[in-house]
N, C-alpha and C. Protein backbone atom coordinates (compact mmCIF):
# COMPACT_ATOMS: atom_id res chain seq x y z
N UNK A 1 0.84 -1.18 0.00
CA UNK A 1 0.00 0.00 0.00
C UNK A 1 0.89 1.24 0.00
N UNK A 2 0.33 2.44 -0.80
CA UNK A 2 1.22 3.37 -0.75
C UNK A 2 1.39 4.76 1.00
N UNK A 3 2.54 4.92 1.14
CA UNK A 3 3.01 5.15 1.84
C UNK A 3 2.50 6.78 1.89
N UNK A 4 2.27 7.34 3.11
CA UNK A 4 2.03 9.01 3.20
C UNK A 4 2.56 9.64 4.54
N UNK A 5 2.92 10.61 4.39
CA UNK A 5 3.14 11.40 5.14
C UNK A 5 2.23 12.71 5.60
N UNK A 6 1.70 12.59 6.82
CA UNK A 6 0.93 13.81 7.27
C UNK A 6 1.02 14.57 8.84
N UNK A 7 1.47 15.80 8.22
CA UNK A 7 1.78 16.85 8.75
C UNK A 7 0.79 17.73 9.62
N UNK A 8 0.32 17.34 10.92
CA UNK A 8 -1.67 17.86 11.30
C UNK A 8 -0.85 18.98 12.46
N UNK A 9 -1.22 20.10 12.32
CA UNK A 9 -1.64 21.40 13.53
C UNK A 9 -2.98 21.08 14.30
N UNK A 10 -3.05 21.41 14.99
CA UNK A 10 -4.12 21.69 16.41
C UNK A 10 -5.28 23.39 15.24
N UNK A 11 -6.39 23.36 15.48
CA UNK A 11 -6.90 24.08 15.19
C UNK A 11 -7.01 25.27 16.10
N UNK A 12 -7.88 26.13 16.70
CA UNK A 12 -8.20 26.93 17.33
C UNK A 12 -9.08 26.04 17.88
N UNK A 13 -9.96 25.74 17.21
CA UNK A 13 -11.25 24.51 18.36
C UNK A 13 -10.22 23.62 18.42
N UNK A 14 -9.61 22.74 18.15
CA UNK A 14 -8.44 21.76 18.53
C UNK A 14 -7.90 22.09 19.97
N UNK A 15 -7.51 23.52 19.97
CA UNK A 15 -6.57 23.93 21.35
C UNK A 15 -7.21 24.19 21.78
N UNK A 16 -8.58 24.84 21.96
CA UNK A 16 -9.76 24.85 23.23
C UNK A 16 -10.20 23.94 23.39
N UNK A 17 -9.89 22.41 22.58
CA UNK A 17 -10.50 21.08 23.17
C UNK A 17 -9.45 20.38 23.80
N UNK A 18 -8.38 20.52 23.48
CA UNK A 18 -6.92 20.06 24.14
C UNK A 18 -7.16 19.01 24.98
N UNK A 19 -8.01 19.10 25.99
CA UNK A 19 -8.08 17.77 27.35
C UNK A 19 -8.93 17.08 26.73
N UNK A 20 -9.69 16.97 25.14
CA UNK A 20 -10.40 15.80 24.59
C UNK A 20 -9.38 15.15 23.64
N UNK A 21 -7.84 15.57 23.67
CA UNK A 21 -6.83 15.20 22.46
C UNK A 21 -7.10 13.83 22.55
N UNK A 22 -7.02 12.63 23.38
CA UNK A 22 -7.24 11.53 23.16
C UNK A 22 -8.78 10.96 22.37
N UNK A 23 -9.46 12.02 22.88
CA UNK A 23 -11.02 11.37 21.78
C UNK A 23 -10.48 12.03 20.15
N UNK A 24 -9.79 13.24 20.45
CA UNK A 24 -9.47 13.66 19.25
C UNK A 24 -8.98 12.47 17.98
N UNK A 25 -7.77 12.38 18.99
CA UNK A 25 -7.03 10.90 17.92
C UNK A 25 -8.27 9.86 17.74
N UNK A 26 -9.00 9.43 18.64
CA UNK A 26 -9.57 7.99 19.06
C UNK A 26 -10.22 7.98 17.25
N UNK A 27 -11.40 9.46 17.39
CA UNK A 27 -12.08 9.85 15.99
C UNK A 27 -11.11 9.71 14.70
N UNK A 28 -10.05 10.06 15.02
CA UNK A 28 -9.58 9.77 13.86
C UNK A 28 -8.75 8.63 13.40
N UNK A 29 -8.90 7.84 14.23
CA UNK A 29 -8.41 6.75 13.90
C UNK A 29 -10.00 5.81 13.25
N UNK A 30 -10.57 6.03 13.91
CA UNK A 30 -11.77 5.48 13.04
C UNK A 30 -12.23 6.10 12.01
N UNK A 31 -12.11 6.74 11.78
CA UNK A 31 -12.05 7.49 10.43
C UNK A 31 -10.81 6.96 9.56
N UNK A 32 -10.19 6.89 9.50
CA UNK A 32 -9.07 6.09 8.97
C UNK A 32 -9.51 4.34 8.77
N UNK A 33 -9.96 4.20 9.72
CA UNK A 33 -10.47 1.98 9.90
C UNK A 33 -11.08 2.22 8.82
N UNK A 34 -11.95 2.91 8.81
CA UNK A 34 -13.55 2.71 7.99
C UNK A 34 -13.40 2.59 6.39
N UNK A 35 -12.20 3.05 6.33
CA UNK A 35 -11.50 3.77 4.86
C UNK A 35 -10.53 2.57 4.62
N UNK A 36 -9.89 2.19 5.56
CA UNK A 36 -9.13 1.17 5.27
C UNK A 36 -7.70 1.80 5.04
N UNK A 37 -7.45 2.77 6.14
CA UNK A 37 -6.03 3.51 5.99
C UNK A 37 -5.06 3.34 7.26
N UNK A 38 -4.02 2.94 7.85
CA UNK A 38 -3.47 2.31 8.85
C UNK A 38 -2.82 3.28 8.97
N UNK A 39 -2.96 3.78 10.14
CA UNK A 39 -1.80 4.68 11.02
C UNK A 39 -0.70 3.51 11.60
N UNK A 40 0.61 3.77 10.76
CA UNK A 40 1.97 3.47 11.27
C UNK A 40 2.84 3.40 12.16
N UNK A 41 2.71 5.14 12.39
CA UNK A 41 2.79 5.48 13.95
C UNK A 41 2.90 6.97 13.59
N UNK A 42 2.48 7.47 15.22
CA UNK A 42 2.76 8.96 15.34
C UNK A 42 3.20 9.68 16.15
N UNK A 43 3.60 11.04 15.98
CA UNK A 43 4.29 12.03 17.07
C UNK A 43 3.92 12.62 17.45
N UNK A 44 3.94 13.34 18.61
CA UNK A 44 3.67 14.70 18.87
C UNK A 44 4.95 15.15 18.86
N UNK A 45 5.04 16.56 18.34
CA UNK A 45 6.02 17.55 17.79
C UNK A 45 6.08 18.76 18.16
N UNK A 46 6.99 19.12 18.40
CA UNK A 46 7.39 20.62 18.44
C UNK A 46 7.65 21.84 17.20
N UNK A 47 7.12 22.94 17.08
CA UNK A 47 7.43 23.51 15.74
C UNK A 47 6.38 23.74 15.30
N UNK A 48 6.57 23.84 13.63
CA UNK A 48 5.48 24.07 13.07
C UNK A 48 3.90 22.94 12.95
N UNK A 49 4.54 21.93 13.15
CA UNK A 49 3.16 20.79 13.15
C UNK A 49 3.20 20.16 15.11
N UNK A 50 2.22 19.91 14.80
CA UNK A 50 1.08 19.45 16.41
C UNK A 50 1.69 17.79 16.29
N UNK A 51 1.24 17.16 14.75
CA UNK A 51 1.51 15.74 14.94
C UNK A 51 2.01 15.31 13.83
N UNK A 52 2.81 14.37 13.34
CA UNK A 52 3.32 13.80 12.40
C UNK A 52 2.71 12.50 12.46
N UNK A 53 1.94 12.61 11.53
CA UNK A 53 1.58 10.72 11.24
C UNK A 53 2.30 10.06 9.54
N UNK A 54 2.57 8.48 9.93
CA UNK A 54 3.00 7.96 8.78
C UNK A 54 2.05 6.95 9.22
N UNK A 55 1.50 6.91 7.32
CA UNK A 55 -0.25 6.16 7.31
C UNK A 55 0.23 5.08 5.62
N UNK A 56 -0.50 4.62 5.51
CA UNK A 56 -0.89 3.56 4.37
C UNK A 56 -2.15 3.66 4.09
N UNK A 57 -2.26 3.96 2.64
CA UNK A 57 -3.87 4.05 2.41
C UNK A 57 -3.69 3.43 1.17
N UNK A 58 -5.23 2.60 0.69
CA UNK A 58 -4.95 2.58 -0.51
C UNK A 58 -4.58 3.08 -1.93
N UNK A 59 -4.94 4.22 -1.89
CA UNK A 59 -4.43 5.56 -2.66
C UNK A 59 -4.70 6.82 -2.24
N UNK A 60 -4.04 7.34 -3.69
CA UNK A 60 -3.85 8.95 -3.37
C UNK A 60 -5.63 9.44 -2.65
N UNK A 61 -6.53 8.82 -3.73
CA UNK A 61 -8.17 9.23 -3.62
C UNK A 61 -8.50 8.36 -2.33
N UNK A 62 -8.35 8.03 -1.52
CA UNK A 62 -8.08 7.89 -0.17
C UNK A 62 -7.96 8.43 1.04
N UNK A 63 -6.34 8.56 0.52
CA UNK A 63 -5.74 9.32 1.37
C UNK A 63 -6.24 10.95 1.28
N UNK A 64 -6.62 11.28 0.25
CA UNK A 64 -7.45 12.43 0.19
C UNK A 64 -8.66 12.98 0.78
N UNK A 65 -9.80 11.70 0.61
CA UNK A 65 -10.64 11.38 0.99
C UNK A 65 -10.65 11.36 2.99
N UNK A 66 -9.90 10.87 3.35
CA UNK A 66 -9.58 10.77 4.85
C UNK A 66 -9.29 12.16 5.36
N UNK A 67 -8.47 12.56 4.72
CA UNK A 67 -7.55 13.90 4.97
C UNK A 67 -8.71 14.86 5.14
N UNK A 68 -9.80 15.32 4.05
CA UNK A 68 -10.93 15.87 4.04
C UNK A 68 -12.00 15.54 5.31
N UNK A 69 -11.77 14.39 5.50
CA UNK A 69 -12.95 14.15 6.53
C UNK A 69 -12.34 14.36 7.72
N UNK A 70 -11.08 14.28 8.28
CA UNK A 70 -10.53 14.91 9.42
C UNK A 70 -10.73 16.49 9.41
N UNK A 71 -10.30 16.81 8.46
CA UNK A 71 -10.53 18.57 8.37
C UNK A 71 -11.73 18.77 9.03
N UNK A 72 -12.71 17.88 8.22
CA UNK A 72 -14.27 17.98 8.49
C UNK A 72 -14.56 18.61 9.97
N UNK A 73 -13.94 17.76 10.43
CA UNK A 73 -14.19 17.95 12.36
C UNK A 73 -13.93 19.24 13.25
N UNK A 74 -12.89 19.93 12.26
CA UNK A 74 -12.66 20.98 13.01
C UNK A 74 -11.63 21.02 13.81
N UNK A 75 -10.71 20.13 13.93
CA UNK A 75 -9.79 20.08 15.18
C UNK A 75 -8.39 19.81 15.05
N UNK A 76 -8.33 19.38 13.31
CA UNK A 76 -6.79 19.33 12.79
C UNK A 76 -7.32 19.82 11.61
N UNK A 77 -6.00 20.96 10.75
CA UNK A 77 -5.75 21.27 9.49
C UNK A 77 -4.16 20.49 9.47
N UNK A 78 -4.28 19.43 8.30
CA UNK A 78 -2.66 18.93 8.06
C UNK A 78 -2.68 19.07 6.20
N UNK A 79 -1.43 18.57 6.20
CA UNK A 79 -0.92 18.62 5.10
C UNK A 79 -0.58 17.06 4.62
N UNK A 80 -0.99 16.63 3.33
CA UNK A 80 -0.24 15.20 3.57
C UNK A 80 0.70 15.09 2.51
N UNK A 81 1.82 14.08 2.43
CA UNK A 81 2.62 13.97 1.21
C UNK A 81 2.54 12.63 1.07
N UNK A 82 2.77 12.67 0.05
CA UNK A 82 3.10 11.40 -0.56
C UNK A 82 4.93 10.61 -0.32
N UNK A 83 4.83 9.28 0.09
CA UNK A 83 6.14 9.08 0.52
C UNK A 83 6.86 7.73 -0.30
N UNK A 84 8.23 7.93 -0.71
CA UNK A 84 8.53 6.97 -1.13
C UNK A 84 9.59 6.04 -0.38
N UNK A 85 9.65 5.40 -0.16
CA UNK A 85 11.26 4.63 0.48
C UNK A 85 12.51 4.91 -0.08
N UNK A 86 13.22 5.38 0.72
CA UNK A 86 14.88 5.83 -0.03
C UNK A 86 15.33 4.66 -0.83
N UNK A 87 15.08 3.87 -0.59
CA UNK A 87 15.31 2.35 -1.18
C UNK A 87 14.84 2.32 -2.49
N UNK A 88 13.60 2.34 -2.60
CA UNK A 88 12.78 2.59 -3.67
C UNK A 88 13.24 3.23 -4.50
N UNK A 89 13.64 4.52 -3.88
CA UNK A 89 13.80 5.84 -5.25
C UNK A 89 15.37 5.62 -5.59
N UNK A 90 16.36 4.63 -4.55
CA UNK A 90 17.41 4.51 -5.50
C UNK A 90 17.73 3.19 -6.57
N UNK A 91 16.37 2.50 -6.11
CA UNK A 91 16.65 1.50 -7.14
C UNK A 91 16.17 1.91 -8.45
N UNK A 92 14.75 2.89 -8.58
CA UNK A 92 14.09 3.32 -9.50
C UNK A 92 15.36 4.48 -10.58
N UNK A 93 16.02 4.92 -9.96
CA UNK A 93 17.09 5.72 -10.70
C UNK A 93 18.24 5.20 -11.03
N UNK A 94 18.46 3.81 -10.34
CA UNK A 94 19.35 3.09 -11.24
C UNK A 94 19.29 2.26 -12.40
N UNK A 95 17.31 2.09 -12.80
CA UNK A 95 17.03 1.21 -13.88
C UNK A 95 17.16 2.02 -14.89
């Protein structure tokens, strides 16, 4: 499954809900099941992003799809990328 990277901030309702951060994640991890997208693992971070997640979805229209419906909630704006394995991209440039 292809590999993503996502980059989530705390909203303004996010940081006035702060002591619900665990229902926060809980929602979005089911939001993710339902879709069939596996959280890898994640961080909490310092800086410009709140959390770093590395996910597997079945695709880009997916991972899009998910990304939108978290927004939905109000409580994370992220960014996601698309990720390849260093592995990957040096075998792909040696064929």
């Amino acid at each position: 499954m292809p590999t993503f990277i996502r980059l989530a901030s705390l909203t303004e309702q996010g940081i006035r809900n702060i002591r619900n951060l665990r229902a926060m994640i809980d929602e979005t991890r089911v939001i993710m099941q339902e879709h069939g997208v596996h959280l890898q693992q994640g961080w909490a971070t310092l800086g410009d992003y709140d959390v770093v997640a590395v996910i597997e979805a079945p695709d880009a229209k997916t991972a899009a799809q998910v990304s939108a419906l978290i927004a939905a909630r109000g409580n994370f704006r992220a960014t996601t990328l698309s990720a390849v394995a260093l592995a990957e991209l040096s075998e792909a440039v040696q064929e």
